[in-house]
C-alpha atoms as a PDB file:
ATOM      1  CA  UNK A   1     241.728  27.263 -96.127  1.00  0.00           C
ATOM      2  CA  UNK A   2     242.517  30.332 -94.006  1.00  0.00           C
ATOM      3  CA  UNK A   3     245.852  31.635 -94.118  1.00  0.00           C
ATOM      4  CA  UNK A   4     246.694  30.493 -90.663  1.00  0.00           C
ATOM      5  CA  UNK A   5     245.498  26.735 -91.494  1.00  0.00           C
ATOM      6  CA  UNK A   6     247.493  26.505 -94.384  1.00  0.00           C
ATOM      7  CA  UNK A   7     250.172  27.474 -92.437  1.00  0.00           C
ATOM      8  CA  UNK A   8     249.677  25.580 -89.523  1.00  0.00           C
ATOM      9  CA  UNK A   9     249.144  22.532 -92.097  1.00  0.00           C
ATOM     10  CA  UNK A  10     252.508  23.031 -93.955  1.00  0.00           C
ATOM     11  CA  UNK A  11     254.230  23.584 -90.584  1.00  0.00           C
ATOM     12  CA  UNK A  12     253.534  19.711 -89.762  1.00  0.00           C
ATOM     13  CA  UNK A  13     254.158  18.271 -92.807  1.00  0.00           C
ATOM     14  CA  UNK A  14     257.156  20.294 -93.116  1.00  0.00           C
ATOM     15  CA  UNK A  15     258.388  18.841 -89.824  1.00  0.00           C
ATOM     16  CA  UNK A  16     257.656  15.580 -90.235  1.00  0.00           C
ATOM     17  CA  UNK A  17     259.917  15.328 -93.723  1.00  0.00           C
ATOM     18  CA  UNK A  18     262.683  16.864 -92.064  1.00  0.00           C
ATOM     19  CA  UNK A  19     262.105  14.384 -88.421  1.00  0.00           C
ATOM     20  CA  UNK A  20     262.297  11.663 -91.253  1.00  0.00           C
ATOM     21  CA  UNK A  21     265.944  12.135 -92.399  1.00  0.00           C
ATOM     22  CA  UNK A  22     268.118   9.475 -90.944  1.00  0.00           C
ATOM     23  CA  UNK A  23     271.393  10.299 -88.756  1.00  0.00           C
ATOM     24  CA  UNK A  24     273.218   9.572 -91.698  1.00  0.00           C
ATOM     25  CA  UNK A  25     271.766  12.151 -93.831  1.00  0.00           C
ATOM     26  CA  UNK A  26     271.381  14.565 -91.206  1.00  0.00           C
ATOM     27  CA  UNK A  27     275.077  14.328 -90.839  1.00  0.00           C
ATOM     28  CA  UNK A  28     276.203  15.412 -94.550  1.00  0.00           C
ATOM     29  CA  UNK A  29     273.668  17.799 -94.228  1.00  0.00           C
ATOM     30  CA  UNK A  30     275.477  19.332 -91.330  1.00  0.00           C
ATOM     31  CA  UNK A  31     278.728  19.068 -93.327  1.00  0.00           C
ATOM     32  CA  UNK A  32     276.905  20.784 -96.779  1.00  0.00           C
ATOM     33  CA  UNK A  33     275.636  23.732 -94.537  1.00  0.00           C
ATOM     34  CA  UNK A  34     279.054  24.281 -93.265  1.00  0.00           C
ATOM     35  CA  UNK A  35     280.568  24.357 -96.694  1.00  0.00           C
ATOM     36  CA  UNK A  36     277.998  26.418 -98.015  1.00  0.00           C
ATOM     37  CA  UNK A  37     278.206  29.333 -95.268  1.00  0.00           C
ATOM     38  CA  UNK A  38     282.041  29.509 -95.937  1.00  0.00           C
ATOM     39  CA  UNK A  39     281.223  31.245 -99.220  1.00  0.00           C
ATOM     40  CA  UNK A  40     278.932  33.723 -97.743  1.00  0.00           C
ATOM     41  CA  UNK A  41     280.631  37.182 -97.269  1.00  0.00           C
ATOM     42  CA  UNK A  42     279.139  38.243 -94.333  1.00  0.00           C
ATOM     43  CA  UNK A  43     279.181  34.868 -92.504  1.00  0.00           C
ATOM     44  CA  UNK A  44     283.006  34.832 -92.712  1.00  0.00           C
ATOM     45  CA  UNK A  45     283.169  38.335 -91.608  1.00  0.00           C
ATOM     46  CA  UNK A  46     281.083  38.118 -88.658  1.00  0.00           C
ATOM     47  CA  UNK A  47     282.511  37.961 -85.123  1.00  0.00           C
ATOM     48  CA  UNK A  48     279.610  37.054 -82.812  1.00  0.00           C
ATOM     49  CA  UNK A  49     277.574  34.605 -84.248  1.00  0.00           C
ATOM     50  CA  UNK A  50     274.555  33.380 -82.687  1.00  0.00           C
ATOM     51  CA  UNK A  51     273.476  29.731 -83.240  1.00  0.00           C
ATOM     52  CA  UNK A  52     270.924  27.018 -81.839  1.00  0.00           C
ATOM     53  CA  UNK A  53     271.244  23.873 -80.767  1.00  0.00           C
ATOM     54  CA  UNK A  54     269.203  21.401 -82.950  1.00  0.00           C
ATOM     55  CA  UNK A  55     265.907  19.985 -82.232  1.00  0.00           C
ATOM     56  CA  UNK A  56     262.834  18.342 -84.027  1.00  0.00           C
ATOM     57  CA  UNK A  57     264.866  17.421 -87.172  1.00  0.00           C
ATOM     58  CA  UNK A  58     266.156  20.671 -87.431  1.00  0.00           C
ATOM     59  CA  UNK A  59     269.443  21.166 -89.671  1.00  0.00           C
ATOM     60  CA  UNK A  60     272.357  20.762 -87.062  1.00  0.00           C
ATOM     61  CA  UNK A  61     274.657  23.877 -86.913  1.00  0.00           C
ATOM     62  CA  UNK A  62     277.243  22.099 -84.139  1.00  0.00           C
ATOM     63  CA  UNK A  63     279.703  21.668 -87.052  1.00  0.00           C
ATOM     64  CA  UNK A  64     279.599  25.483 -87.786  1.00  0.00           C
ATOM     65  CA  UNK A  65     279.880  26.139 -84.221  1.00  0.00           C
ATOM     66  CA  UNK A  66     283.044  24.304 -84.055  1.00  0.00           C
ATOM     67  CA  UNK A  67     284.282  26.074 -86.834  1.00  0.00           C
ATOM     68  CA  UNK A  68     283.875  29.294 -85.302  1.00  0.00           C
ATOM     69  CA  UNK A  69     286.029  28.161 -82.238  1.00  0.00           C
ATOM     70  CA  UNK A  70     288.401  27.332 -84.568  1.00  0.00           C
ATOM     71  CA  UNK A  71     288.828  30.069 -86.574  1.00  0.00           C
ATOM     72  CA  UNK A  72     288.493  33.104 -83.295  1.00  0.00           C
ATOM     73  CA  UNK A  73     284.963  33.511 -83.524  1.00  0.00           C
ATOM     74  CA  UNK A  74     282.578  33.657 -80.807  1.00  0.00           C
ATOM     75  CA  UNK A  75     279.439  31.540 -80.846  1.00  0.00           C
ATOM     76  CA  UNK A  76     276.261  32.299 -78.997  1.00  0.00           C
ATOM     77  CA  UNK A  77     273.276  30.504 -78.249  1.00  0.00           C
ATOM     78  CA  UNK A  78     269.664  31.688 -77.321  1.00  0.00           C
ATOM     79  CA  UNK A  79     268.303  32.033 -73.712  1.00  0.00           C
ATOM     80  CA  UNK A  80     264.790  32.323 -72.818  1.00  0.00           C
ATOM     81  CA  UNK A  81     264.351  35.297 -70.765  1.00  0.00           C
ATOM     82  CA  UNK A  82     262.161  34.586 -67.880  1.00  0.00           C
ATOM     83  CA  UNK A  83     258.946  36.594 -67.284  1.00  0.00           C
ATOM     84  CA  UNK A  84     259.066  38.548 -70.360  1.00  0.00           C
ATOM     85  CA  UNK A  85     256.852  37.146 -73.923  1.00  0.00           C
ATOM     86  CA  UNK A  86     258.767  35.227 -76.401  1.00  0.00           C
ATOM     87  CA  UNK A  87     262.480  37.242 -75.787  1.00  0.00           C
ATOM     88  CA  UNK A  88     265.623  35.928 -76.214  1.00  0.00           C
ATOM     89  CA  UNK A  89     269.189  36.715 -74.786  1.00  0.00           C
ATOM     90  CA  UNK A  90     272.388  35.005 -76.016  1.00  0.00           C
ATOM     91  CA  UNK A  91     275.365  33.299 -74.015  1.00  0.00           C
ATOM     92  CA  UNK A  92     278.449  32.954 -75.285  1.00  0.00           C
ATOM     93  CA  UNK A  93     279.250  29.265 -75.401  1.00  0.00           C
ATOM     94  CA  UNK A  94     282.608  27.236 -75.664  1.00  0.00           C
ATOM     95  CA  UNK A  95     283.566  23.274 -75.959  1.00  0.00           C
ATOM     96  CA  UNK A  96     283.423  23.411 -72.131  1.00  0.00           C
ATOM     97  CA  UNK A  97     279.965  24.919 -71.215  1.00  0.00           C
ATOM     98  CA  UNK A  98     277.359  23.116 -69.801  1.00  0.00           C
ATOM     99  CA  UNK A  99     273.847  23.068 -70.339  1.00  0.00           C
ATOM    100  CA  UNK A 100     270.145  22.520 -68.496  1.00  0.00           C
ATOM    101  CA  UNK A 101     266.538  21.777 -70.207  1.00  0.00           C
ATOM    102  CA  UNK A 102     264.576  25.032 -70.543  1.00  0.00           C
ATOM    103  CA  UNK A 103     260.513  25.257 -70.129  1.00  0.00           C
ATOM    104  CA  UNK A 104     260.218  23.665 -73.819  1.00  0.00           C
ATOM    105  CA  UNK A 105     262.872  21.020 -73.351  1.00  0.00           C
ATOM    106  CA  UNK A 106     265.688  22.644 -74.789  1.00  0.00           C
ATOM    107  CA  UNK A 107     269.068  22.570 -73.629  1.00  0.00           C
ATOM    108  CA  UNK A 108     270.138  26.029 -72.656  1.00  0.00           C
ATOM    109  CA  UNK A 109     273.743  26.683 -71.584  1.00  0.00           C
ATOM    110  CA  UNK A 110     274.933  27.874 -68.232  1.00  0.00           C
ATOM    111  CA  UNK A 111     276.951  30.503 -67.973  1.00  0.00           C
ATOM    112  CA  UNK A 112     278.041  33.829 -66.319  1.00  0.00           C
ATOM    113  CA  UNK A 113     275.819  36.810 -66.405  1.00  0.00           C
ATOM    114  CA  UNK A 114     278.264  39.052 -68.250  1.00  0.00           C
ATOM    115  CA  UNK A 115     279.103  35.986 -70.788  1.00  0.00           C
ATOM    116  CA  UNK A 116     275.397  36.868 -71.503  1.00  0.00           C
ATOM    117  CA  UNK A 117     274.161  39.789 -74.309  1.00  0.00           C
ATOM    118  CA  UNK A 118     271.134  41.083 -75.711  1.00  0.00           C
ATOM    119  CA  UNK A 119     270.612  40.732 -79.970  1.00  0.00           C
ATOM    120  CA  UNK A 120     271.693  43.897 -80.853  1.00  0.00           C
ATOM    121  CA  UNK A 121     275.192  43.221 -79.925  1.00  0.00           C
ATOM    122  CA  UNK A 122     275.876  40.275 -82.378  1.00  0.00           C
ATOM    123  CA  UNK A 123     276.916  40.110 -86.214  1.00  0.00           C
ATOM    124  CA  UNK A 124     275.087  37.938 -87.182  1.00  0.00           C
ATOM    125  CA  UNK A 125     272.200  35.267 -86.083  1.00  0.00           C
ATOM    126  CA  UNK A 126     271.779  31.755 -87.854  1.00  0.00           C
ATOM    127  CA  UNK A 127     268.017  31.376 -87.575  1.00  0.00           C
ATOM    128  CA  UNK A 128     266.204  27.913 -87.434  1.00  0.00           C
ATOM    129  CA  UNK A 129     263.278  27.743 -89.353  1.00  0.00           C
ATOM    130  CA  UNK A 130     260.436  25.238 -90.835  1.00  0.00           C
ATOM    131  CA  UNK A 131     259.711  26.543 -93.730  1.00  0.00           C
ATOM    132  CA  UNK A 132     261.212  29.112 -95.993  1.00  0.00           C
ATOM    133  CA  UNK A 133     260.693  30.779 -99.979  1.00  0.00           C
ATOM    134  CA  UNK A 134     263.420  32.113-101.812  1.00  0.00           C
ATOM    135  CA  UNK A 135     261.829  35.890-100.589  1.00  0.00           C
ATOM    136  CA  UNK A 136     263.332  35.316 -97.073  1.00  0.00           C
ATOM    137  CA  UNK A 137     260.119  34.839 -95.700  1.00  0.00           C
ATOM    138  CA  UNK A 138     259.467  31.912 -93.001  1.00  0.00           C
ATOM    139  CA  UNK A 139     257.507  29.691 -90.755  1.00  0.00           C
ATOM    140  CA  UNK A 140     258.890  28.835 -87.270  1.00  0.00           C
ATOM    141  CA  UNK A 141     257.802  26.963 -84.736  1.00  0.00           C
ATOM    142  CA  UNK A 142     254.781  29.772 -84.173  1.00  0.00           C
ATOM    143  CA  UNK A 143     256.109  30.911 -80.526  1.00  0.00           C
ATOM    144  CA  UNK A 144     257.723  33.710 -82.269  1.00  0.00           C
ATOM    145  CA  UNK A 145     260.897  34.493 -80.161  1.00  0.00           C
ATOM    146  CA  UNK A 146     262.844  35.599 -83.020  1.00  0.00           C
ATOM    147  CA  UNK A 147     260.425  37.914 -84.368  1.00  0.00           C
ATOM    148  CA  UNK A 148     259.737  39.407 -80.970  1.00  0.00           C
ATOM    149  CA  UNK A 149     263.426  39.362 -80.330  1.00  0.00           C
ATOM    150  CA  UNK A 150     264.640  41.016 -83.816  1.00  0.00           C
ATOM    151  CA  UNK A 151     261.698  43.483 -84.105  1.00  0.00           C
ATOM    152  CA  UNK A 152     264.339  46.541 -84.139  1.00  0.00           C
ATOM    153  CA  UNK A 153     265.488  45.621 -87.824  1.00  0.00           C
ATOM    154  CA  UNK A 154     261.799  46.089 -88.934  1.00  0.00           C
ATOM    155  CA  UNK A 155     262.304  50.119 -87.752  1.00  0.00           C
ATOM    156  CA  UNK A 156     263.758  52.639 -90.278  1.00  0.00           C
ATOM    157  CA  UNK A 157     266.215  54.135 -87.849  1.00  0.00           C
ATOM    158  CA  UNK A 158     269.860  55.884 -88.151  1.00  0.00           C
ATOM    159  CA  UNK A 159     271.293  54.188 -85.774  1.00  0.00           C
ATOM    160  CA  UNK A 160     273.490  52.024 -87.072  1.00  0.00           C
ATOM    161  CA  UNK A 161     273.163  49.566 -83.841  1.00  0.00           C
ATOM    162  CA  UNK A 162     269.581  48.994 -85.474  1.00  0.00           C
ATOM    163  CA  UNK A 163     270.914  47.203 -88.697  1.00  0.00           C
ATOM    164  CA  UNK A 164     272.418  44.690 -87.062  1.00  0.00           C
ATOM    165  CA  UNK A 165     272.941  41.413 -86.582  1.00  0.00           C
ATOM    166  CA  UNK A 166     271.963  40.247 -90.050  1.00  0.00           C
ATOM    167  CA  UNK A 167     270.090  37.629 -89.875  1.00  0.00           C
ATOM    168  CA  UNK A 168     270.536  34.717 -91.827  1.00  0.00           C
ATOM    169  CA  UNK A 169     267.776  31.354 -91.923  1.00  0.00           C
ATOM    170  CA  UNK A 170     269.469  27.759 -92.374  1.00  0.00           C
ATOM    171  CA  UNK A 171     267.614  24.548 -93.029  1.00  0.00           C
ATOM    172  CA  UNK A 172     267.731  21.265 -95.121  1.00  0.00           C
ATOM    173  CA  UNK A 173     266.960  21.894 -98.852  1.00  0.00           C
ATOM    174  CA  UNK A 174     263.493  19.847 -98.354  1.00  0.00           C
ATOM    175  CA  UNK A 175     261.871  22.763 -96.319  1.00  0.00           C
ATOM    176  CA  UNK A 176     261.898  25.231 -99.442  1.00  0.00           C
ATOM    177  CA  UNK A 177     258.548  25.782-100.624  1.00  0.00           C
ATOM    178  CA  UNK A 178     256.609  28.195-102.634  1.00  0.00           C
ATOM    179  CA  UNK A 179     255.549  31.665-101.542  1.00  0.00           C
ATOM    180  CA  UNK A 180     254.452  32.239 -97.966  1.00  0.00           C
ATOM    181  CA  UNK A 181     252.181  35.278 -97.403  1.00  0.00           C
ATOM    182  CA  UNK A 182     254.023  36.909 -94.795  1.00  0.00           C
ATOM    183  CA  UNK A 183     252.606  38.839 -91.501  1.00  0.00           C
ATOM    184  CA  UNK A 184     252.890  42.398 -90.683  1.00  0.00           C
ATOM    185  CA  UNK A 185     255.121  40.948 -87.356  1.00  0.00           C
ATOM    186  CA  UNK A 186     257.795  39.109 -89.590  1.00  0.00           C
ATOM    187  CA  UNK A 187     261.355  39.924 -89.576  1.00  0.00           C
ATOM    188  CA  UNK A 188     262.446  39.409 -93.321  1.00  0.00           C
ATOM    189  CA  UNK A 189     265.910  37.098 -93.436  1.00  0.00           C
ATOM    190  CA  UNK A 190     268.176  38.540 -95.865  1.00  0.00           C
ATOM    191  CA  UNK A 191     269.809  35.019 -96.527  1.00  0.00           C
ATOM    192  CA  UNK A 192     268.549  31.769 -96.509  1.00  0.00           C
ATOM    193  CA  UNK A 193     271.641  28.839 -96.568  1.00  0.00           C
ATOM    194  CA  UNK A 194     270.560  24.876 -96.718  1.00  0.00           C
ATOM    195  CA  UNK A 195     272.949  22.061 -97.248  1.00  0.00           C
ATOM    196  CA  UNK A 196     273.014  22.707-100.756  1.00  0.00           C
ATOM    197  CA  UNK A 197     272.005  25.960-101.853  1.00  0.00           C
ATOM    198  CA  UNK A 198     272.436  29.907-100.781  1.00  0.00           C
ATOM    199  CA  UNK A 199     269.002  31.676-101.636  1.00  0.00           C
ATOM    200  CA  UNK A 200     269.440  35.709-101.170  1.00  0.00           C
ATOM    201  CA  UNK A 201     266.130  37.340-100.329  1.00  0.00           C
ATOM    202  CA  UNK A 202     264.885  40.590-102.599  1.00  0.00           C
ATOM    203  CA  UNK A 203     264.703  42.338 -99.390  1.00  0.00           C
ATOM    204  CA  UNK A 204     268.310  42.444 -99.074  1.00  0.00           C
END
């Protein structure tokens, strides 16, 4: 099986465990991500945090968001840009935003255009995922968005602007797996926090 199969393969089966947890358990699995980011360093130090809003089974982060309100941090969610590839903006979201269906059926929020900012300007990004190993490497959902979007980290440059946000994957526990070969266009998380574990990657 060719590299892309096997990934293509363990994307679906991937996604249908994690489609298969009940409300219930997605619900303390909300609640164990929560209480596992508030013991990671940079997590509690960052001010602009972007987040997603769940879909396809995917851990749900809306607890952590309302954390952040809580405790004067500003959350962000993703924005596809229109007419350019796979790039995303971010909008900085309260409890009182409202939101409209994107292209792929995704609520997107609605908001002002300078309540709107481009990825270099956050701390830190929570990054949904399918699949992950404990080397930070991943499987999305194979549009690529956040690897086009966070290509700068992959370039060795001074400018400090260029090692941020850090990026940081979150997902149930089930959608660990064993290595995945990574491509020459993935951007390496240096974290990766489920509702029950914190796996740092060796690229950190």
């Amino acid at each position: 099986m060719s590299n892309n199969s096997h990934k293509v393969a363990l994307r679906n089966a991937i996604r249908d465990k994690r489609r298969s947890l009940s409300p219930d358990q997605q619900a303390v699995a909300a609640r164990g991500l929560l209480a596992q980011l508030q013991s990671v360093a940079a997590f509690l130090a960052a001010t602009k945090i972007a987040l997603y809003l769940t879909h396809d089974g995917e851990i749900d982060p809306r607890d952590v968001m309302k954390w952040c309100w809580q405790n004067s941090k500003q959350a962000y969610l993703p924005m596809v840009v229109q007419g350019e590839k796979n790039t995303l903006l971010f909008a900085n979201v309260n409890e009182q935003t409202e939101y409209v269906e994107n292209r792929f059926s995704i609520k997107e929020p609605v908001v002002e255009q300078d309540q709107i900012i481009q990825a270099q300007r956050l701390d830190l990004v929570l990054v949904p995922l399918v699949a992950f190993d404990q080397n930070g490497n991943r499987i999305g959902m194979g549009g690529g968005f956040y690897d086009t979007t966070f290509a700068f980290l992959k370039e060795k440059l001074t400018d400090q602007s260029h090692h941020n946000p850090r990026l940081i994957g979150i997902a149930h526990e089930i959608q660990k797996v064993g290595d995945i070969a990574a491509e020459h266009w993935d951007v390496p998380l240096t974290t990766v926090v489920t509702d029950k574990n914190i796996y740092n990657s060796n690229t950190n």
